[in-house]
N, C-alpha and C. Protein backbone atom coordinates (compact mmCIF):
# COMPACT_ATOMS: atom_id res chain seq x y z
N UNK A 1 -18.33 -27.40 80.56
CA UNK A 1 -18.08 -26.00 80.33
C UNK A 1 -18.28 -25.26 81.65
N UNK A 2 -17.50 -24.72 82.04
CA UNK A 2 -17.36 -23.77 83.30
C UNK A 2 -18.18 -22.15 83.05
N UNK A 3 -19.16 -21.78 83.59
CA UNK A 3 -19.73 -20.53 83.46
C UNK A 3 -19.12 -19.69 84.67
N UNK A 4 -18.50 -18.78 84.46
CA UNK A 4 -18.36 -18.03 85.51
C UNK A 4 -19.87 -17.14 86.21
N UNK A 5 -19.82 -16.88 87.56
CA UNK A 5 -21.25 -16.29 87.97
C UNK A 5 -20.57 -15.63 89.13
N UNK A 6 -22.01 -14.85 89.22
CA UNK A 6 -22.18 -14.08 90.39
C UNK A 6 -23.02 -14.00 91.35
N UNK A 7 -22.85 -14.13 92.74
CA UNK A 7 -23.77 -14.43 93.84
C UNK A 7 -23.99 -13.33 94.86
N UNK A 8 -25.24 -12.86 95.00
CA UNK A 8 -25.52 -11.87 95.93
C UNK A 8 -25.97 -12.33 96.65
N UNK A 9 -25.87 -11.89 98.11
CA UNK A 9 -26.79 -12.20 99.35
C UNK A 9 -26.97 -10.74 100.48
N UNK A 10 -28.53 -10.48 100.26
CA UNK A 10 -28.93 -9.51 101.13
C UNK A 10 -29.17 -10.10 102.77
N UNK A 11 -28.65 -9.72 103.19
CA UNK A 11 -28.85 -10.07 105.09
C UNK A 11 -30.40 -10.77 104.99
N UNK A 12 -31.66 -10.61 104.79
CA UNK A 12 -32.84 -11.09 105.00
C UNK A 12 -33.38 -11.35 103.18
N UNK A 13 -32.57 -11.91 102.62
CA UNK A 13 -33.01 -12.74 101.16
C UNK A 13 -32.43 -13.66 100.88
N UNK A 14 -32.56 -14.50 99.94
CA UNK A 14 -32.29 -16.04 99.47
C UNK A 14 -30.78 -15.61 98.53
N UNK A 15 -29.89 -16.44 98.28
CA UNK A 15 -28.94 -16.22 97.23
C UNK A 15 -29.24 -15.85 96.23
N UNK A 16 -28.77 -14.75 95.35
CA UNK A 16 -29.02 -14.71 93.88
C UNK A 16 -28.03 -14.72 92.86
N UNK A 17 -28.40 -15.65 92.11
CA UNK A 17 -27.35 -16.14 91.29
C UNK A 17 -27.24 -15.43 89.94
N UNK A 18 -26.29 -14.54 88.90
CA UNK A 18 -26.41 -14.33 87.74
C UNK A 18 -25.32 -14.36 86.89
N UNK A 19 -25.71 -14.66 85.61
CA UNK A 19 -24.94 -15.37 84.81
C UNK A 19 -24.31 -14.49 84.02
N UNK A 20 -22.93 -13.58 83.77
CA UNK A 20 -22.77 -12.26 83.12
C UNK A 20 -22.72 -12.48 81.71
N UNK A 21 -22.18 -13.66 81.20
CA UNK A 21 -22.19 -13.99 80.00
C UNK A 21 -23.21 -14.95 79.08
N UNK A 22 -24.32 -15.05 80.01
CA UNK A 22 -25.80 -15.04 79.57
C UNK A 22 -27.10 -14.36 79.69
N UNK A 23 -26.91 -12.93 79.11
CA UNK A 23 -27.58 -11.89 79.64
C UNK A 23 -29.10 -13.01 79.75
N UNK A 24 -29.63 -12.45 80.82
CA UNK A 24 -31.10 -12.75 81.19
C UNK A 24 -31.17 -13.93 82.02
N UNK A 25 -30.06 -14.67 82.28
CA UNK A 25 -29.78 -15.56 82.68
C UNK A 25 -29.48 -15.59 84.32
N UNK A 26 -30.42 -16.14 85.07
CA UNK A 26 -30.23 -15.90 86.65
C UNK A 26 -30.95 -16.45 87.19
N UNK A 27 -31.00 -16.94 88.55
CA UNK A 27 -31.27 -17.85 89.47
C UNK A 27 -31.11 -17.36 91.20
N UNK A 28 -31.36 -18.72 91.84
CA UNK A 28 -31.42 -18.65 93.51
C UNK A 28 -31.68 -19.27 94.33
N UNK A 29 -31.13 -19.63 95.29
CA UNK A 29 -31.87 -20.59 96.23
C UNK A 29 -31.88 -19.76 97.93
N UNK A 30 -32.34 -20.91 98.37
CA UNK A 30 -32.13 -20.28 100.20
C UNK A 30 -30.61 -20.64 100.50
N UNK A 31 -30.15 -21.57 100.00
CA UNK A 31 -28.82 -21.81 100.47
C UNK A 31 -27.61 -21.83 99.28
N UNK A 32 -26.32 -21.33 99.50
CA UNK A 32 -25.53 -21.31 98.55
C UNK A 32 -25.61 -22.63 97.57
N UNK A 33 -25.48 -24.05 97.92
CA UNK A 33 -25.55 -24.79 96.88
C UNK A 33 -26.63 -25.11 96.23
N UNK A 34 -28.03 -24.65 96.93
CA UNK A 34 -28.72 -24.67 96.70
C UNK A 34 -28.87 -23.61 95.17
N UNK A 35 -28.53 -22.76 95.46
CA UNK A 35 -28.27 -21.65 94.28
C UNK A 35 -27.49 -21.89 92.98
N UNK A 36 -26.55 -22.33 93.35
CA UNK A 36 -25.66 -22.78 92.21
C UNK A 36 -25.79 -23.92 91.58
N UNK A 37 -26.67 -25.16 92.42
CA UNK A 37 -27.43 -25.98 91.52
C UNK A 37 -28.61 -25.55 90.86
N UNK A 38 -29.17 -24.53 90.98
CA UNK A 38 -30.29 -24.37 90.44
C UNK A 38 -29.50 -23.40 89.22
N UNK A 39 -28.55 -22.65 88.97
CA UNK A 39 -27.57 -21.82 88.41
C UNK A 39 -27.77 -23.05 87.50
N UNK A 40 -27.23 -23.99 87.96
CA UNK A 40 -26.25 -24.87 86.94
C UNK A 40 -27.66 -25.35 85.89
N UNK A 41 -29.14 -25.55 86.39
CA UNK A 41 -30.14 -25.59 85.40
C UNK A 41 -30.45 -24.58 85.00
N UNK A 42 -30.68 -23.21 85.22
CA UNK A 42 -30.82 -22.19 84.79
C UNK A 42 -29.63 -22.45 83.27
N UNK A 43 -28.67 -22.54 83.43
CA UNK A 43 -27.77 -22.17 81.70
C UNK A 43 -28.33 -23.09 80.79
N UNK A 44 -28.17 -24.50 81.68
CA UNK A 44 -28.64 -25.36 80.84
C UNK A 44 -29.86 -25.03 79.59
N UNK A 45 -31.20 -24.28 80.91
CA UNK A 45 -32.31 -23.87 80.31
C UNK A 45 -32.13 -22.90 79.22
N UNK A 46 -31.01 -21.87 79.44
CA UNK A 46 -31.26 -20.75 78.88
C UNK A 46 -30.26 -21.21 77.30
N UNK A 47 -29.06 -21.44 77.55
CA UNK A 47 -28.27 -22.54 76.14
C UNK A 47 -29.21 -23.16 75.58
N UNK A 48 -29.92 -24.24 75.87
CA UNK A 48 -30.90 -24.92 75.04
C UNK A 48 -31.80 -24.06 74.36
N UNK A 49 -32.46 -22.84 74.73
CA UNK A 49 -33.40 -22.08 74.32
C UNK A 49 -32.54 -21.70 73.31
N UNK A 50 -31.50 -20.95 73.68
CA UNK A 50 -30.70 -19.99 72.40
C UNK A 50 -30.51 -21.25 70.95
N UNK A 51 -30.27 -22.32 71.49
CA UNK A 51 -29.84 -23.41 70.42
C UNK A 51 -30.73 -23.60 69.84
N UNK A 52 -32.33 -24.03 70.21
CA UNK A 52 -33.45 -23.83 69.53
C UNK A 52 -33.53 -22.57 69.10
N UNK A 53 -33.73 -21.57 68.89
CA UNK A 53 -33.47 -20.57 68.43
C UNK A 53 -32.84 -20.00 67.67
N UNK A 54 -31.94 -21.35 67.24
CA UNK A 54 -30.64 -20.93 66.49
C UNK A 54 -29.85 -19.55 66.52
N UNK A 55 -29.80 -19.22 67.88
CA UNK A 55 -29.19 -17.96 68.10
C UNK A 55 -27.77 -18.65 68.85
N UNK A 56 -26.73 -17.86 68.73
CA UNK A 56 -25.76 -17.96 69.06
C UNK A 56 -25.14 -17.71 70.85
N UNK A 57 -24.72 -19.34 71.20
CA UNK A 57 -24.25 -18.63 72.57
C UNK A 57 -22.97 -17.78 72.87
N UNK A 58 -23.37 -17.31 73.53
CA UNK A 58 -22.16 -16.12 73.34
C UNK A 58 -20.95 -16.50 74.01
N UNK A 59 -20.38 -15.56 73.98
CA UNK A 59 -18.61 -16.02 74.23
C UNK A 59 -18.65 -16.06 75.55
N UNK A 60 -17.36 -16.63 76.20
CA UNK A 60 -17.51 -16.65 77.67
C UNK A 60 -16.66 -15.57 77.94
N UNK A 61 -16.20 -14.94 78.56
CA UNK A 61 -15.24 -14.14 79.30
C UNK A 61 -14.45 -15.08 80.85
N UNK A 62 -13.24 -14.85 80.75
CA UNK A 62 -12.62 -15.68 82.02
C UNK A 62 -13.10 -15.06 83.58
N UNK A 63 -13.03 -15.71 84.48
CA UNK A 63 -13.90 -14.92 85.69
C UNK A 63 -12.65 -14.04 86.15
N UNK A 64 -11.33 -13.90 85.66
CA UNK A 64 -10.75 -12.96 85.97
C UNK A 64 -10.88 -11.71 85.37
N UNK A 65 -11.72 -11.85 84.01
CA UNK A 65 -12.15 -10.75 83.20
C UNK A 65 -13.59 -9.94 83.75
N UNK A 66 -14.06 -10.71 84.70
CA UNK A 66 -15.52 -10.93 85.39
C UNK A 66 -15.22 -9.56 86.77
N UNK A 67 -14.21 -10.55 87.37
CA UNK A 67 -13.00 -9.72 88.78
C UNK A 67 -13.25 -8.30 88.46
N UNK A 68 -12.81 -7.99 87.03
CA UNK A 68 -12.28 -7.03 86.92
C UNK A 68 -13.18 -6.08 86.45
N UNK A 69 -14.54 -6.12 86.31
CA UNK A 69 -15.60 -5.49 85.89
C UNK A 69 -16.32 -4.75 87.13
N UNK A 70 -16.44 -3.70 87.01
CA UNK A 70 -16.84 -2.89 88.28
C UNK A 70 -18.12 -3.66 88.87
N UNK A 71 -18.95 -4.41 88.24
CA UNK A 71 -20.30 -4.62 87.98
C UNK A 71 -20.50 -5.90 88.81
N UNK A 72 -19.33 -6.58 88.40
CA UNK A 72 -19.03 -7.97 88.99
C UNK A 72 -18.57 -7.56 90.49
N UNK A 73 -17.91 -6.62 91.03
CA UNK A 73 -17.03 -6.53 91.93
C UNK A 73 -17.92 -7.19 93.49
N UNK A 74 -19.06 -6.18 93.82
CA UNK A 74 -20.03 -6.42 94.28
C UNK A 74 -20.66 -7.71 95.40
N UNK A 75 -20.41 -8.78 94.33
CA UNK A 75 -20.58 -10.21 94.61
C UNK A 75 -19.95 -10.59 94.99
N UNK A 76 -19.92 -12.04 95.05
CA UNK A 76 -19.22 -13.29 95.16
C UNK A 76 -19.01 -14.28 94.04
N UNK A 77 -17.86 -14.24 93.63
CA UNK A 77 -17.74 -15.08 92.19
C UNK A 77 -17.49 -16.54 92.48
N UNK A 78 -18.30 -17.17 91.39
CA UNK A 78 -17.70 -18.64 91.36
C UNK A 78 -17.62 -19.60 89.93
N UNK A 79 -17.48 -20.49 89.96
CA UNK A 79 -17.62 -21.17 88.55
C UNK A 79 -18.38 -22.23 88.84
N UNK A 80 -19.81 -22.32 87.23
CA UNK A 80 -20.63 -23.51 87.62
C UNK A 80 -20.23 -24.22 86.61
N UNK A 81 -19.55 -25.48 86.80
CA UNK A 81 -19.82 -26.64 85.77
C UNK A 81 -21.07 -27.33 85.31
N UNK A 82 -21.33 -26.82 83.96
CA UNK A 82 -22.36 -27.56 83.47
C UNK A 82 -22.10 -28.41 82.19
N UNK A 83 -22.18 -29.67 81.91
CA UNK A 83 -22.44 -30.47 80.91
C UNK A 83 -23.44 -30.11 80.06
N UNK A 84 -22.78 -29.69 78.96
CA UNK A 84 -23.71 -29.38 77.77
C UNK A 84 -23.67 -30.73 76.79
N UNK A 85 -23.26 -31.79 77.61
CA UNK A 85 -23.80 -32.93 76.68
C UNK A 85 -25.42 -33.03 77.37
N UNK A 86 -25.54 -32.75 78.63
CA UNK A 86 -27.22 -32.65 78.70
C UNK A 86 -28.11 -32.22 77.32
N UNK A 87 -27.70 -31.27 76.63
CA UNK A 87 -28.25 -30.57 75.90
C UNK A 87 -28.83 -31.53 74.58
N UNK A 88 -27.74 -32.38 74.36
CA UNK A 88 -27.99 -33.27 73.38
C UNK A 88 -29.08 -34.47 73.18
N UNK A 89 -29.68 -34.68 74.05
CA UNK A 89 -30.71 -35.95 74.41
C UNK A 89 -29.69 -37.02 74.80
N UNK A 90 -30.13 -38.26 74.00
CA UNK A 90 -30.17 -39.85 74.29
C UNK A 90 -28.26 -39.77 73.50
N UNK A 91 -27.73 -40.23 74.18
CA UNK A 91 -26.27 -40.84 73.83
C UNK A 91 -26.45 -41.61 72.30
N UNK A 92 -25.06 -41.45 71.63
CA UNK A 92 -25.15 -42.89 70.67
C UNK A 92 -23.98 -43.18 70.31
N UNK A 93 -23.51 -44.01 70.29
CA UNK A 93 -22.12 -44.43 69.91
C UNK A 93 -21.93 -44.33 68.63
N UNK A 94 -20.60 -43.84 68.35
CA UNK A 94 -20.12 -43.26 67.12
C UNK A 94 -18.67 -43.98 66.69
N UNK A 95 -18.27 -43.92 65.49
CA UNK A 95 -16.81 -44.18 65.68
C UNK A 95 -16.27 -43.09 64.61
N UNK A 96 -15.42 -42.71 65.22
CA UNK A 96 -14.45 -41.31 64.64
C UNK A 96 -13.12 -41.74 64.37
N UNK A 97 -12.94 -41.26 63.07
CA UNK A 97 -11.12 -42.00 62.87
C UNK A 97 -10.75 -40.50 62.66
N UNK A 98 -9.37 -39.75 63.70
CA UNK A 98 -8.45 -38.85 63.55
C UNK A 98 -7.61 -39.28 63.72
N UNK A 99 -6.52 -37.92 63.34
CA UNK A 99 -5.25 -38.76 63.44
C UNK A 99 -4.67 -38.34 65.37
N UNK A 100 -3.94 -39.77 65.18
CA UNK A 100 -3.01 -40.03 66.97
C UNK A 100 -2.74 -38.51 67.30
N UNK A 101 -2.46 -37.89 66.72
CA UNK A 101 -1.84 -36.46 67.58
C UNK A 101 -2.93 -35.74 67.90
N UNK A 102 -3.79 -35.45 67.10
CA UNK A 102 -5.22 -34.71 67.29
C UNK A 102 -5.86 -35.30 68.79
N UNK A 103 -6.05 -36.62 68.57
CA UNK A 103 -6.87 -37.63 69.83
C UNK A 103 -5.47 -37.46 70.99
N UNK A 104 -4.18 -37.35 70.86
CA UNK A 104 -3.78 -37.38 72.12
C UNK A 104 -4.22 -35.75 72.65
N UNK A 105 -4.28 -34.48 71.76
CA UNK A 105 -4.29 -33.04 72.06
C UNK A 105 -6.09 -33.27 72.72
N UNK A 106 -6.92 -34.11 72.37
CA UNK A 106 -8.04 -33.84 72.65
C UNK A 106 -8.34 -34.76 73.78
N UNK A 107 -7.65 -35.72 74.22
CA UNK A 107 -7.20 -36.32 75.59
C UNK A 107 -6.17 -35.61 76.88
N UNK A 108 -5.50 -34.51 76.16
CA UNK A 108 -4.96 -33.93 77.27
C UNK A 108 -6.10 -32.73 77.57
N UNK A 109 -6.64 -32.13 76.68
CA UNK A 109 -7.68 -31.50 76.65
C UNK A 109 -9.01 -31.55 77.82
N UNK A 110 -9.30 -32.51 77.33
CA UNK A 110 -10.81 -33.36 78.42
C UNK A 110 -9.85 -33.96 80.14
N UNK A 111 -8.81 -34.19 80.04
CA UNK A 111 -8.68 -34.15 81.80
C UNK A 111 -8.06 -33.29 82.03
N UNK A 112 -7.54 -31.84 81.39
CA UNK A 112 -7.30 -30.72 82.10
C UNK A 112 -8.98 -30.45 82.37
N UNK A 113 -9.89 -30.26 82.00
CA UNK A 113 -11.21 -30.36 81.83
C UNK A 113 -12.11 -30.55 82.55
N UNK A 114 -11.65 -32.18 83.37
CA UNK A 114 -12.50 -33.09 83.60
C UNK A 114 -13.64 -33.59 83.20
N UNK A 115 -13.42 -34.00 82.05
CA UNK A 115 -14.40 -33.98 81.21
C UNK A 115 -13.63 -35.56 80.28
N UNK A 116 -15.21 -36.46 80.13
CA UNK A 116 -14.80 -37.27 79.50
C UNK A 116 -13.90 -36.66 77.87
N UNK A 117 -13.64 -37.56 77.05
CA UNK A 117 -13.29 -37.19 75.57
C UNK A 117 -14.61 -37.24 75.25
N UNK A 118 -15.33 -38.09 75.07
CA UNK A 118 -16.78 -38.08 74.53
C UNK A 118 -17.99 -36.37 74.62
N UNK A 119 -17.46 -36.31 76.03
CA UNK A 119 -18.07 -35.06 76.58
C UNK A 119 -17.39 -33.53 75.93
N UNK A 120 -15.70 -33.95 76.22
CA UNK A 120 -14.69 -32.49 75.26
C UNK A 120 -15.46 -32.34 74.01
N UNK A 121 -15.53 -33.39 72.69
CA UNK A 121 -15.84 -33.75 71.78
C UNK A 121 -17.63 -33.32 71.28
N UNK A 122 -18.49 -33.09 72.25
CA UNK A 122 -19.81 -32.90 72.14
C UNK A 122 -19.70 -31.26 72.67
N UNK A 123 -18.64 -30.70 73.82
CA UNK A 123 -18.93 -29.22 73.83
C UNK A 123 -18.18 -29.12 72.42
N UNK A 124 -17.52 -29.24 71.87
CA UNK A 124 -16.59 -28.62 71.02
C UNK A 124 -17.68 -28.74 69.45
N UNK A 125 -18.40 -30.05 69.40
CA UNK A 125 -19.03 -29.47 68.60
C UNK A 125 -20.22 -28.26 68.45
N UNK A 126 -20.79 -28.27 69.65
CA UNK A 126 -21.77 -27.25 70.22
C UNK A 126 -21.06 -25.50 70.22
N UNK A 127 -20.10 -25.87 70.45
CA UNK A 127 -18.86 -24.43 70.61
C UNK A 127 -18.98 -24.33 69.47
N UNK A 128 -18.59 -24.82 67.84
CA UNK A 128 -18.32 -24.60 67.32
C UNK A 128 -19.35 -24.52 66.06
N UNK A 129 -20.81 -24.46 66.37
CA UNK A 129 -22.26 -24.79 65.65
C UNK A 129 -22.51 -23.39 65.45
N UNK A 130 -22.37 -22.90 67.68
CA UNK A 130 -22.97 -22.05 67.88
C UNK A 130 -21.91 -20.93 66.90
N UNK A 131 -20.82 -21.14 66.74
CA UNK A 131 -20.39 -19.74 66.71
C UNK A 131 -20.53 -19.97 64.82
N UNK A 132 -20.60 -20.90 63.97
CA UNK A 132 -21.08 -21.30 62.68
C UNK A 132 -22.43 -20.20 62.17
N UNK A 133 -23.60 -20.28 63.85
CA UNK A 133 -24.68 -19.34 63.30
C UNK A 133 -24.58 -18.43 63.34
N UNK A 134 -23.45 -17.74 64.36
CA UNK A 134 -23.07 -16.52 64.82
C UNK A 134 -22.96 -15.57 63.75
N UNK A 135 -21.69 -16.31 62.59
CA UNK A 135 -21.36 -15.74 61.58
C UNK A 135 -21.96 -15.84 60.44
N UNK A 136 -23.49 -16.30 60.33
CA UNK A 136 -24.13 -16.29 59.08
C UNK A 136 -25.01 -15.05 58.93
C-alpha cells in the first residue's frame, strides 16, 4: 500500500515526515531516507494500533489530491510503500479456490502493484475489515 506523505526540511533541522491521511501520524530522520524509512514504521505503528482498536483506517486520498491541498503545498511530496502484510504476524499457507477470471484480475492487480498475489490478497482483506468496522 502506497501512503502518500509530506516532508519538511528547516535549513538547521532533521527531515520531518507527515502522514495526511493518518492524522497523528509523523516521523523524521537526519537524512531523507533516513526519514522515510522511519515514515514507513511510523504507519505501520500507527495502522496496527487503529486495527487493535478496531477503529477504522481511513481512506487514502491520491497524492495528486494531496498536490492540491494548500496545506500539502509547502513540502515535498512522496510515496511510502509499506507492506501491511507486516501487520499480520507469522505467514500460513492457505488454499483458495476462485474462479480463473477473478485470479487473473487479481494477478494483473498485484504487478501493477508490485506486490506479490499473496500480499494484493492480505491488503485487500485488511482494506476491506477495516472499512466492515467503519460501517458498524
Amino acid at each position: 500500500m502506497r501512503f502518500p506523505v509530506k516532508i519538511d526540511k528547516d535549513p538547521e533541522s532533521s527531515y520531518g515526515v507527515t502522514v495526511p491521511d493518518l492524522p497523528g501520524c509523523f516521523s523524521g530522520g537526519d537524512t531523507l531516507d533516513e526519514a522515510l524509512a522511519m515514515a514507513e514504521e511510523a504507519i505501520v505503528g500507527h495502522v496496527e494500533t487503529l486495527l487493535i482498536d478496531g477503529q477504522p483506517v481511513p481512506e487514502q486520498r491520491s497524492l495528486q489530491a494531496h498536490q492540491a491541498d494548500p496545506g500539502f503545498a509547502d513540502g515535498v511530496s512522496a510515496l511510502v510503500d509499506v507492506d501491511m502484510t507486516k501487520l499480520s504476524g507469522k505467514a500460513v499457507r492457505i488454499n483458495v479456490t476462485m474462479p480463473a477470471r477473478i485470479l487473473a484480475i487479481a494477478d494483473e492487480a498485484a504487478a501493477r502493484e508490485g506486490e506479490s498475489r499473496s500480499g494484493l490478497l492480505a491488503n485487500a482483506v485488511l482494506h476491506y475489515a477495516s472499512h466492515q468496522t467503519a460501517d458498524r
